[in-house]
Protein backbone atom coordinates (compact mmCIF):
# COMPACT_ATOMS: atom_id res chain seq x y z
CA UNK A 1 -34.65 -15.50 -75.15
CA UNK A 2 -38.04 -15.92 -73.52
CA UNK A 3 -39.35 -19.18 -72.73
CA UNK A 4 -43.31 -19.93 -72.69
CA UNK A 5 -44.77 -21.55 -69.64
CA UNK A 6 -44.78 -24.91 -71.31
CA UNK A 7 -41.25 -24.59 -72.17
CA UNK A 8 -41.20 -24.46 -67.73
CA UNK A 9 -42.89 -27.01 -67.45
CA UNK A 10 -41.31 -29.49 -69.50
CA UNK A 11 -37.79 -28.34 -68.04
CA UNK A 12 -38.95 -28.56 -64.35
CA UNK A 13 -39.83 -32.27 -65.70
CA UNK A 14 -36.84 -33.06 -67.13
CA UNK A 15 -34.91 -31.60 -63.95
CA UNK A 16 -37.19 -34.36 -61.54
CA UNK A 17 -36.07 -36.98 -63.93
CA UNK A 18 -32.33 -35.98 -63.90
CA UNK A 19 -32.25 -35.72 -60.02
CA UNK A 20 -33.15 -39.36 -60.26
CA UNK A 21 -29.62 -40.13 -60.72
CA UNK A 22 -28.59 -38.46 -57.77
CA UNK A 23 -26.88 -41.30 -56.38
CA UNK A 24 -25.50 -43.54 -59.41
CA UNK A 25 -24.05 -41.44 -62.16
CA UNK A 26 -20.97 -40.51 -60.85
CA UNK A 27 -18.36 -39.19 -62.41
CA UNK A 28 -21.12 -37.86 -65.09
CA UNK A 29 -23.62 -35.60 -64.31
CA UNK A 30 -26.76 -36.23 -63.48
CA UNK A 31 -29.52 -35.54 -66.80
CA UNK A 32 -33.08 -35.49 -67.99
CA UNK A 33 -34.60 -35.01 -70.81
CA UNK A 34 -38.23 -34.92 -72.10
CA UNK A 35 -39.34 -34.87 -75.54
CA UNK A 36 -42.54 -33.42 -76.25
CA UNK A 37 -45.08 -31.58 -79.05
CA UNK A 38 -47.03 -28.48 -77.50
CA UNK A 39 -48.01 -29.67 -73.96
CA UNK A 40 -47.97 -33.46 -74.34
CA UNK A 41 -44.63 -35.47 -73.44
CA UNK A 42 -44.16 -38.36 -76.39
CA UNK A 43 -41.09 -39.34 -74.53
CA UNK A 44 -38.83 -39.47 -71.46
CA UNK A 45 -36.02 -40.21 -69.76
CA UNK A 46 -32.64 -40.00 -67.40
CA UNK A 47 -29.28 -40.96 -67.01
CA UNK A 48 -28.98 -43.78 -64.85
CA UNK A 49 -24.83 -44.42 -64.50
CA UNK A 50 -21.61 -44.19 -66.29
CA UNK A 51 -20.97 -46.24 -69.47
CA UNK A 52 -24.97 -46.44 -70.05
CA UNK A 53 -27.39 -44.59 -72.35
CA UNK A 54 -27.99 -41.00 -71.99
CA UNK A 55 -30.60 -38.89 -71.03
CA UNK A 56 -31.58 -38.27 -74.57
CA UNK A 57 -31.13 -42.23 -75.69
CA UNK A 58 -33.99 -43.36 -73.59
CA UNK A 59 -36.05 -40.03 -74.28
CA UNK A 60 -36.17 -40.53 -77.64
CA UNK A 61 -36.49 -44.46 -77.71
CA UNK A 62 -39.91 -44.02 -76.15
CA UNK A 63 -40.89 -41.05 -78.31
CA UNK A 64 -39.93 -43.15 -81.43
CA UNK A 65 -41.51 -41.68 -84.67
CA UNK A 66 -43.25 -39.58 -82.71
CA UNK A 67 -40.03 -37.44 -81.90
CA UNK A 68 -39.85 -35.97 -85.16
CA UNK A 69 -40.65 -32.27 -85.09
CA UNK A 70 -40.85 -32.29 -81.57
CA UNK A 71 -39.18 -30.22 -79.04
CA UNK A 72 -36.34 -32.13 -76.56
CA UNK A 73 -35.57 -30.42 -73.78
CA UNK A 74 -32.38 -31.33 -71.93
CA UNK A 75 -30.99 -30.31 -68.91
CA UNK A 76 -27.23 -30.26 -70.56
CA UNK A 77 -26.24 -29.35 -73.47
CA UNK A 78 -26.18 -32.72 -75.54
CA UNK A 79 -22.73 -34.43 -76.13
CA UNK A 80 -21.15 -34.04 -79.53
CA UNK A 81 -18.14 -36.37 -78.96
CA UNK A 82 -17.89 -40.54 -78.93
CA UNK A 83 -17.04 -41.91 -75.34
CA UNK A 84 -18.72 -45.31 -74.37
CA UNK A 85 -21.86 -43.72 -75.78
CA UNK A 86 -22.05 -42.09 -79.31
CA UNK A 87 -22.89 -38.49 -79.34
CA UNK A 88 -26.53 -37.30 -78.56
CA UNK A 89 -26.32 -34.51 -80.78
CA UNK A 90 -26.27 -37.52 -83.21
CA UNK A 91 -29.09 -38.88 -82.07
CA UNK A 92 -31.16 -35.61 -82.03
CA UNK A 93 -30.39 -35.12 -85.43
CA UNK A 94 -31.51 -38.27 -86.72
CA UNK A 95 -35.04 -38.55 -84.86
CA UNK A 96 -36.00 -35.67 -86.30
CA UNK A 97 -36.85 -32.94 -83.44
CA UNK A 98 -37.43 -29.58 -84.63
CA UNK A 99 -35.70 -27.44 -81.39
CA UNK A 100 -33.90 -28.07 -78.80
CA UNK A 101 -34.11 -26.42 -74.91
CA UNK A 102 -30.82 -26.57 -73.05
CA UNK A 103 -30.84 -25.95 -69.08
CA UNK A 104 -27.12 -25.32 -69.01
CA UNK A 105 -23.97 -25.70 -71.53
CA UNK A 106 -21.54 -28.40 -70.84
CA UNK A 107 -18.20 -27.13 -69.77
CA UNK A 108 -16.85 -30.32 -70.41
CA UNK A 109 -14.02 -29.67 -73.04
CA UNK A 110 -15.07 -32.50 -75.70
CA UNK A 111 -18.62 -30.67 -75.88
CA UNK A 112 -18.41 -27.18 -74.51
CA UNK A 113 -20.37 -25.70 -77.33
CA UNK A 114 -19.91 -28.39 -79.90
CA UNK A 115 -23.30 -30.26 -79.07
CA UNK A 116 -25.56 -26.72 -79.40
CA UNK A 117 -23.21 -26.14 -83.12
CA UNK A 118 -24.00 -29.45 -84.00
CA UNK A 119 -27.78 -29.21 -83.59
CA UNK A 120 -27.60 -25.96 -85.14
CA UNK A 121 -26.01 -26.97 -88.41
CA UNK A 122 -28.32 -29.86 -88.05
CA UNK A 123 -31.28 -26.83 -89.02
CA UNK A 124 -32.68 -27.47 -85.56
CA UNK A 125 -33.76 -24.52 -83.37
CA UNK A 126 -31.36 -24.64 -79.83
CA UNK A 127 -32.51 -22.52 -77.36
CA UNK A 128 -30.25 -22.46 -73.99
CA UNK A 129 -30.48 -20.98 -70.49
CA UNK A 130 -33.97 -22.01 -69.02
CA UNK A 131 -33.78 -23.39 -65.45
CA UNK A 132 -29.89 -22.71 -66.06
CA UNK A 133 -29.38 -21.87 -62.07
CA UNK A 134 -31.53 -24.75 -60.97
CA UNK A 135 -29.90 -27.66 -63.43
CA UNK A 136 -26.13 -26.07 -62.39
CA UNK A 137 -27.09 -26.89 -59.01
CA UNK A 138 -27.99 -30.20 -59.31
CA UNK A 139 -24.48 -30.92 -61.19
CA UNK A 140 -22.42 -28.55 -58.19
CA UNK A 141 -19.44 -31.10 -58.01
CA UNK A 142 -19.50 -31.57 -61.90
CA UNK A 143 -19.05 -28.14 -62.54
CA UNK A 144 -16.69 -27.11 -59.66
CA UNK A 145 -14.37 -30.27 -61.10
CA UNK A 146 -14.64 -28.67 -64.69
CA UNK A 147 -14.40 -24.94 -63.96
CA UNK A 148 -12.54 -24.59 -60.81
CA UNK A 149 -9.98 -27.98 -60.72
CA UNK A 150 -11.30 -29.19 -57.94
CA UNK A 151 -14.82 -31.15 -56.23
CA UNK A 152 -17.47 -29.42 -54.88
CA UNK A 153 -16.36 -29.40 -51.10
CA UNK A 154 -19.02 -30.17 -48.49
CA UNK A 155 -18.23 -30.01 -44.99
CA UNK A 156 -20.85 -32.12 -42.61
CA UNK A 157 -20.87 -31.20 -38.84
CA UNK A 158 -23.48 -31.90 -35.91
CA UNK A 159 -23.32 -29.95 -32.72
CA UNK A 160 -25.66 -28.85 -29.49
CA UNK A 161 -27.01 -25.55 -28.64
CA UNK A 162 -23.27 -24.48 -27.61
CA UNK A 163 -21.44 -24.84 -30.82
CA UNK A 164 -19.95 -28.11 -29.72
CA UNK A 165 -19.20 -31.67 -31.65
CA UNK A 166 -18.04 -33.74 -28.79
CA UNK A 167 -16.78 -34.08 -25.06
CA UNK A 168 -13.67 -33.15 -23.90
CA UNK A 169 -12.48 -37.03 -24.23
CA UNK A 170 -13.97 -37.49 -27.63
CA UNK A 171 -16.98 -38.88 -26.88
CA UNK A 172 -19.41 -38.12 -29.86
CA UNK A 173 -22.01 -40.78 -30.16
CA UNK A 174 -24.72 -39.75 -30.42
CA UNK A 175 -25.32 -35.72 -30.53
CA UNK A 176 -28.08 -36.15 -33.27
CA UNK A 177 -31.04 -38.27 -33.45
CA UNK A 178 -31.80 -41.09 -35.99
CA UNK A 179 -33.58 -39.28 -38.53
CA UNK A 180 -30.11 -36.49 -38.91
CA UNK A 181 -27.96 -39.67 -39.04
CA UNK A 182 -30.15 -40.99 -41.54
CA UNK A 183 -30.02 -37.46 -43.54
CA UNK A 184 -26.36 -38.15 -43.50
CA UNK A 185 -26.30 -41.40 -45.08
CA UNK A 186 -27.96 -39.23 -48.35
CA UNK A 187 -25.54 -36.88 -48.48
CA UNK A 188 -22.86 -39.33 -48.59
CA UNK A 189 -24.36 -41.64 -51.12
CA UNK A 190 -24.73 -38.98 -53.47
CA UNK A 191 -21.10 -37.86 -53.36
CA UNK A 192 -17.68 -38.58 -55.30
CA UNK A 193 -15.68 -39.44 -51.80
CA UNK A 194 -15.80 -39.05 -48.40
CA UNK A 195 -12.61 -37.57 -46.51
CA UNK A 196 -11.51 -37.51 -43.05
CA UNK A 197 -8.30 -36.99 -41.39
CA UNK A 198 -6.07 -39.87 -39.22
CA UNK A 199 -7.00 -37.56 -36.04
CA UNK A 200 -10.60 -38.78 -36.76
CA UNK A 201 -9.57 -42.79 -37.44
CA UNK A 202 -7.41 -43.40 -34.35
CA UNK A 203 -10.55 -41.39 -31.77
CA UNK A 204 -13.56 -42.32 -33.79
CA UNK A 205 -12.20 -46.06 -36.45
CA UNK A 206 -15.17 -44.82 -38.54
CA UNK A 207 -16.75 -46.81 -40.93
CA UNK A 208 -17.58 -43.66 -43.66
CA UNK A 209 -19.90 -46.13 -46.20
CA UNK A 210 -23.03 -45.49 -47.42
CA UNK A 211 -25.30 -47.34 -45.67
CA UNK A 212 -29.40 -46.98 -46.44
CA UNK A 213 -32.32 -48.58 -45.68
CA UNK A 214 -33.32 -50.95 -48.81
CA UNK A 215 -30.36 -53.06 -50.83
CA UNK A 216 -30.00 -53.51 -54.35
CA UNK A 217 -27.88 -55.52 -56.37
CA UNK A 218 -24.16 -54.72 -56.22
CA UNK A 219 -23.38 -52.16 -58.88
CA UNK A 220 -20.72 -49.84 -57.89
CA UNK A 221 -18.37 -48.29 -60.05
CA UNK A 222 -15.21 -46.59 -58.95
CA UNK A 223 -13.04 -43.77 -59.99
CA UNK A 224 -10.17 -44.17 -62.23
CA UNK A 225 -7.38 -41.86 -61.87
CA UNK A 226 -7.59 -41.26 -65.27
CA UNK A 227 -10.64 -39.68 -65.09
CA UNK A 228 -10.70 -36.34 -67.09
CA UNK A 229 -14.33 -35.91 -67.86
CA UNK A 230 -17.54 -37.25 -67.50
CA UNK A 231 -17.55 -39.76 -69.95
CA UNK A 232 -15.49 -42.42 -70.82
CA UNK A 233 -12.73 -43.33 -67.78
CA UNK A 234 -14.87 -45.09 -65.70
CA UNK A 235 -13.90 -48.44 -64.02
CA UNK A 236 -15.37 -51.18 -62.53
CA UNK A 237 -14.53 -51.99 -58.74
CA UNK A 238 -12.78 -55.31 -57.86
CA UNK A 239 -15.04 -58.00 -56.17
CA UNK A 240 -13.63 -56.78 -52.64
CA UNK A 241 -15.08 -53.99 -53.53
CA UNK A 242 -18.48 -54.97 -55.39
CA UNK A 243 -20.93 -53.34 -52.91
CA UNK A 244 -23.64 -51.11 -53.19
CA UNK A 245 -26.80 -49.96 -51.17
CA UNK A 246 -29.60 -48.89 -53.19
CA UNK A 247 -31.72 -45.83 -53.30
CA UNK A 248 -34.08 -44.39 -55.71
CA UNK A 249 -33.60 -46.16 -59.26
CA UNK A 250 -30.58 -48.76 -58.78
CA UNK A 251 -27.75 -49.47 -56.66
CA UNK A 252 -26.21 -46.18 -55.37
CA UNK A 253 -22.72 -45.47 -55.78
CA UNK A 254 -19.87 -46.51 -53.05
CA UNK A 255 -18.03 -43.10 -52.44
CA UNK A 256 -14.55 -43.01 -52.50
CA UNK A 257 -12.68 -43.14 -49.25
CA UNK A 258 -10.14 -40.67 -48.63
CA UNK A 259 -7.83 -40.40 -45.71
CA UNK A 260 -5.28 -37.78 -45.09
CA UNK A 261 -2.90 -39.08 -43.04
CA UNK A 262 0.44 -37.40 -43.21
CA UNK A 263 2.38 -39.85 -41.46
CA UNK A 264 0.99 -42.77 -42.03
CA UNK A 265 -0.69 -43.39 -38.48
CA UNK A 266 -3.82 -45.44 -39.42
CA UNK A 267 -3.39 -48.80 -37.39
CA UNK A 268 -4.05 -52.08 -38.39
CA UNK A 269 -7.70 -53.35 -38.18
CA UNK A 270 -8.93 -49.61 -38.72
CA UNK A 271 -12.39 -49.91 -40.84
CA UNK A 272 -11.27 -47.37 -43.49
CA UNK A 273 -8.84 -50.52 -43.92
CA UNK A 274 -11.33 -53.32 -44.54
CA UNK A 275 -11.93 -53.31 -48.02
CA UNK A 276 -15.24 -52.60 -47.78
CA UNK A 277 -15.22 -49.35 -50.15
CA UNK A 278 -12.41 -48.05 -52.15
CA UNK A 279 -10.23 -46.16 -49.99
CA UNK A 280 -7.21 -44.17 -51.23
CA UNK A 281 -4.68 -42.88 -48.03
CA UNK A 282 -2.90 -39.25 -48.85
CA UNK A 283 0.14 -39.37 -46.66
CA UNK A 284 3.26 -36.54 -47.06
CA UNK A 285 5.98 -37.31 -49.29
CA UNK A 286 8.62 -38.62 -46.64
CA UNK A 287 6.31 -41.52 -45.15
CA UNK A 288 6.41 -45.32 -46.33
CA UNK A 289 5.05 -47.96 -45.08
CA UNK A 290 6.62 -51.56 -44.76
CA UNK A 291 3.84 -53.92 -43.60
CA UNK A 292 0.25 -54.88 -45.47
CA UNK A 293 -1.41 -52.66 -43.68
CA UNK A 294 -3.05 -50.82 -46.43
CA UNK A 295 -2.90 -53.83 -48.72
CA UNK A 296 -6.82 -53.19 -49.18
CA UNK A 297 -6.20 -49.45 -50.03
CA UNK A 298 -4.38 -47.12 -52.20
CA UNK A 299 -1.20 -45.01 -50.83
CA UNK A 300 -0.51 -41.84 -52.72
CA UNK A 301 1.93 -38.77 -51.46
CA UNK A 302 0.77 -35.36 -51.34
CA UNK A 303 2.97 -31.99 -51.08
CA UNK A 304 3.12 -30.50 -47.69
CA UNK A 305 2.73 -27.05 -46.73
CA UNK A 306 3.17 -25.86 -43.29
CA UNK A 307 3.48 -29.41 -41.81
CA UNK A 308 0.58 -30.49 -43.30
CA UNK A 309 -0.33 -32.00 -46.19
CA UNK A 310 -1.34 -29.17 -48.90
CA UNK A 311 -5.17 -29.12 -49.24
CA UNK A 312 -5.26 -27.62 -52.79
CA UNK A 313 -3.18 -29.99 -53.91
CA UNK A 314 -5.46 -32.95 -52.46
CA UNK A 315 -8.23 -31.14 -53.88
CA UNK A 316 -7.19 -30.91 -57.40
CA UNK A 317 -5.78 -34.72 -57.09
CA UNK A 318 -9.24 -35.67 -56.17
CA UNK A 319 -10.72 -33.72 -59.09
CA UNK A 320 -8.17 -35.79 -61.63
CA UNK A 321 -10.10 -39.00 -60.19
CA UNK A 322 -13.13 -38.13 -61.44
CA UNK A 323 -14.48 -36.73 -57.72
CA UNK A 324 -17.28 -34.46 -58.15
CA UNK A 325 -18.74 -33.48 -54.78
CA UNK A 326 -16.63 -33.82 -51.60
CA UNK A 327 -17.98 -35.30 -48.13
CA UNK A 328 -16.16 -34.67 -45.47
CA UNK A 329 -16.40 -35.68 -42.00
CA UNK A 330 -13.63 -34.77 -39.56
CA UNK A 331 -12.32 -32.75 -36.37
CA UNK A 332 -12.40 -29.52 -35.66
CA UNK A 333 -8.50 -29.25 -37.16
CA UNK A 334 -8.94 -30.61 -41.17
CA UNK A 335 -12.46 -28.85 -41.17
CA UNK A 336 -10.83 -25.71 -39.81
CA UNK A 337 -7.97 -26.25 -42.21
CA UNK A 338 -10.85 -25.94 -45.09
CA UNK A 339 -12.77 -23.42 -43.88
CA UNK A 340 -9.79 -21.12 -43.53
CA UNK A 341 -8.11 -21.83 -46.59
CA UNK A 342 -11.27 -20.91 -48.39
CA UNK A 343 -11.77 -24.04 -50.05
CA UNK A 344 -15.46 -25.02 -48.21
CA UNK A 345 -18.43 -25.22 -50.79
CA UNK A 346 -21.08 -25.49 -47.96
CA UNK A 347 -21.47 -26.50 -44.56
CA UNK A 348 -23.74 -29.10 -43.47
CA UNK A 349 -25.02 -28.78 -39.88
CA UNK A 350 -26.87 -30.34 -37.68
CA UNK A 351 -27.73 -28.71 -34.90
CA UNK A 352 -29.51 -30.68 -31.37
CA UNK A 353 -31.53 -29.58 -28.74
CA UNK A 354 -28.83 -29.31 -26.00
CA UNK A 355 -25.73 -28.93 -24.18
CA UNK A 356 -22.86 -30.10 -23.84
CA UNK A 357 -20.39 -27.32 -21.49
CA UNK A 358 -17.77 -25.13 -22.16
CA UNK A 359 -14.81 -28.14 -21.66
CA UNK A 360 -16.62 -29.79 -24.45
CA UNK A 361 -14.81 -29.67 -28.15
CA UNK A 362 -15.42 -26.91 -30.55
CA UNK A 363 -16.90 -26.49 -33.97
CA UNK A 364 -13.61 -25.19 -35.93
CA UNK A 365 -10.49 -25.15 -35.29
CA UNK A 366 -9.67 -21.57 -37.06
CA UNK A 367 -7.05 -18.72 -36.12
CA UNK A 368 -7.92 -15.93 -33.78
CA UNK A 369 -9.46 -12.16 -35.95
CA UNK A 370 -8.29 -9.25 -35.10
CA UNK A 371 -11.68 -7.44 -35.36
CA UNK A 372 -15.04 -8.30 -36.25
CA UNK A 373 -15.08 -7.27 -39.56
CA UNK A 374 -12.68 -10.28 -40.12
CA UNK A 375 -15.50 -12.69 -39.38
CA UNK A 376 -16.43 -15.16 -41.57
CA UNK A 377 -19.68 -14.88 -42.96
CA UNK A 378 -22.15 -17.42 -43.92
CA UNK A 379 -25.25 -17.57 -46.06
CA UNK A 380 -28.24 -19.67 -45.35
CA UNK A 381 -29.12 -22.07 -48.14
CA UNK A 382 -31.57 -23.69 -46.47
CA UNK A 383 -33.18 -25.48 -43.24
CA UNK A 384 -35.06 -28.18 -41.92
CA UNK A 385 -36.44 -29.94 -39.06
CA UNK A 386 -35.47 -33.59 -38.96
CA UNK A 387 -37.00 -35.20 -36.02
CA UNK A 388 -36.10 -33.15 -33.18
CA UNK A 389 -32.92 -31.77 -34.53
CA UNK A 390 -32.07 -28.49 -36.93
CA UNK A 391 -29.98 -29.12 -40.28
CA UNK A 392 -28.67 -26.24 -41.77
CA UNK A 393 -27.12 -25.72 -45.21
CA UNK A 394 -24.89 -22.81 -45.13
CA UNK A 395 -22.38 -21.39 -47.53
CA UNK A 396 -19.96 -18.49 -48.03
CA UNK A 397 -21.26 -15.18 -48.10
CA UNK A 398 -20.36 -13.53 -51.73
């Protein structure tokens, strides 16, 4: 299929409008859609969060009459089943529009193919693939849930010139300057959950909420481990837990926290305790805990493997919630852990003008190669100066 340079333009639109919902959408993806005749736009619109309109609802409200015989283009395939919305497909259908562009199918089972068959019997022209790589991208963690079983892992470091994260006692604060902590705070509003391990808690007591510069109103839906899709298990957070910094269009969303913490060593007064966020504590199956400690969290055992708690099985629990993309922020050990196990998406590092000594801690904790054509090989994704410090975006070499 070719497209026509209109049909890029409109998509690229539809893309900006999707990536509006970066931060509040979750567990759904993030979609835009624009509705238009030849080169002028009659209507538009995104996704803003879970149990609301879709992309196509609010595309076509503003289009009205004016969407029939028009072209919609979408940046997934529209829905064909009823969650807490009823299908788009539907709603396609009935306003009229004469084709249909798709970015990329939904591998969501409910649609997978159902939405472009129902537009299709419909007598509508569907037309899928433009921008494909591009609207994938912006849904990485929805994808990697549906296809692979498990979130979209990102792994967020900072270091000096040496490859190292902290002194040999732990100190760590601050290695970057404001503007990389401040990059930070992005990443983890627009992700599922943010995981670190109890090494982490007892040197660092971190905080791991979203914090940004401009509030919103509260609005911060949480994951329910029922979660098998992206529509239609989605639950509301208890007043504890009825926070939210916003960003962009609305209140962002207030990321899981997830601590793995085999045996159960978080102390009392830790601030992944507080009830600030929604915090969930993977411990091994032989640990229990007596006190009210976590009386402001969730417990859950995991499998072990090795004397540690299995990663792949934390990874695919995580997915059953409903987590698309995966912050994490830990020590050399967990990240090393990942990165070894295969099971690291991208890296996210920041990188600061100096020095910190060969005593100092290192980047990864990872088992010794044999040669050099062991190594582990990285790709750049992509780079950029944030005040005086370097963030990189790296990611397994194919």
């Amino acid at each position: 299929m070719s497209f026509t340079a209109t049909d890029h333009v409109h998509m690229a639109h539809a893309l900006r409008l999707a990536e509006r919902g970066l931060f509040t959408t979750q567990p759904n993806p993030r979609v835009g859609c624009v509705v238009a005749h030849g080169d002028a736009v009659v209507g538009s619109g995104w996704h803003r969060r879970a149990g609301e309109p879709h992309a196509e609802v609010f595309a076509l409200r503003e289009a009205g009459a004016r969407a029939r015989g028009a072209t919609a283009y979408v940046t997934l395939e529209p829905c064909a089943h009823h969650g807490r919305t009823p299908p788009c497909a539907d709603a396609l259908v009935a306003a009229g529009v004469a084709r249909v562009v798709i970015a990329a199918e939904d591998p969501f089972p409910q649609v997978a193919g159902r939405g472009i068959e129902k537009l299709r019997a419909a007598g509508i022209v569907v037309d899928a693939g433009l921008l494909r790589d591009e609207a994938r991208e912006l849904n990485c963690g929805f994808f990697s849930r549906l296809e692979r079983g498990r979130p979209f892992v990102r792994v967020k470091l900072a270091m000096s010139l040496d490859g190292r994260t902290a002194l040999a006692n732990g100190e760590s604060k601050w290695i970057t300057g404001e503007a990389a902590r401040a990059d930070v705070q992005r990443w983890r509003a627009r992700s599922s959950a943010i995981l670190t391990g109890s090494g982490t808690v007892l040197a660092d007591d971190p905080r791991l909420t979203v914090r940004l510069a401009h509030e919103k109103a509260p609005l911060t839906p949480t994951l329910s481990p029922s979660t098998a899709g992206g529509e239609g298990a989605f639950q509301a957070l208890s007043p504890k837990h009825a926070w939210g910094r916003g960003l962009g269009e609305g209140a962002a969303f207030a990321p899981l926290r997830v601590v793995l913490d085999r045996q159960l060593r978080t102390p009392a007064g830790s601030h992944v305790l507080d009830g600030s966020a929604p915090t969930l504590v993977l411990h091994g199956p032989s640990a229990s805990c007596a006190d009210k400690r976590y009386a402001q969290a969730e417990l859950a055992a995991v499998a072990e493997q090795g004397g540690a708690l299995d990663l792949a099985t934390v990874l695919s629990l995580l997915a059953a919630r409903g987590v698309n993309e995966l912050h994490v922020e830990a020590g050399p050990t967990l990240c090393g852990a990942l990165f070894a196990a295969g099971l690291v998406d991208e890296l996210l590092l920041y990188v600061a003008p100096l020095l910190l000594g060969d005593t100092a801690r290192p980047l990864f904790a990872l088992p010794p190669l044999a040669d050099m054509a062991s190594r582990w090989r990285l790709r750049l994704h992509d780079q950029r100066m944030l005040g005086q410090d370097l963030r990189l975006r790296l990611r397994p070499a194919c």
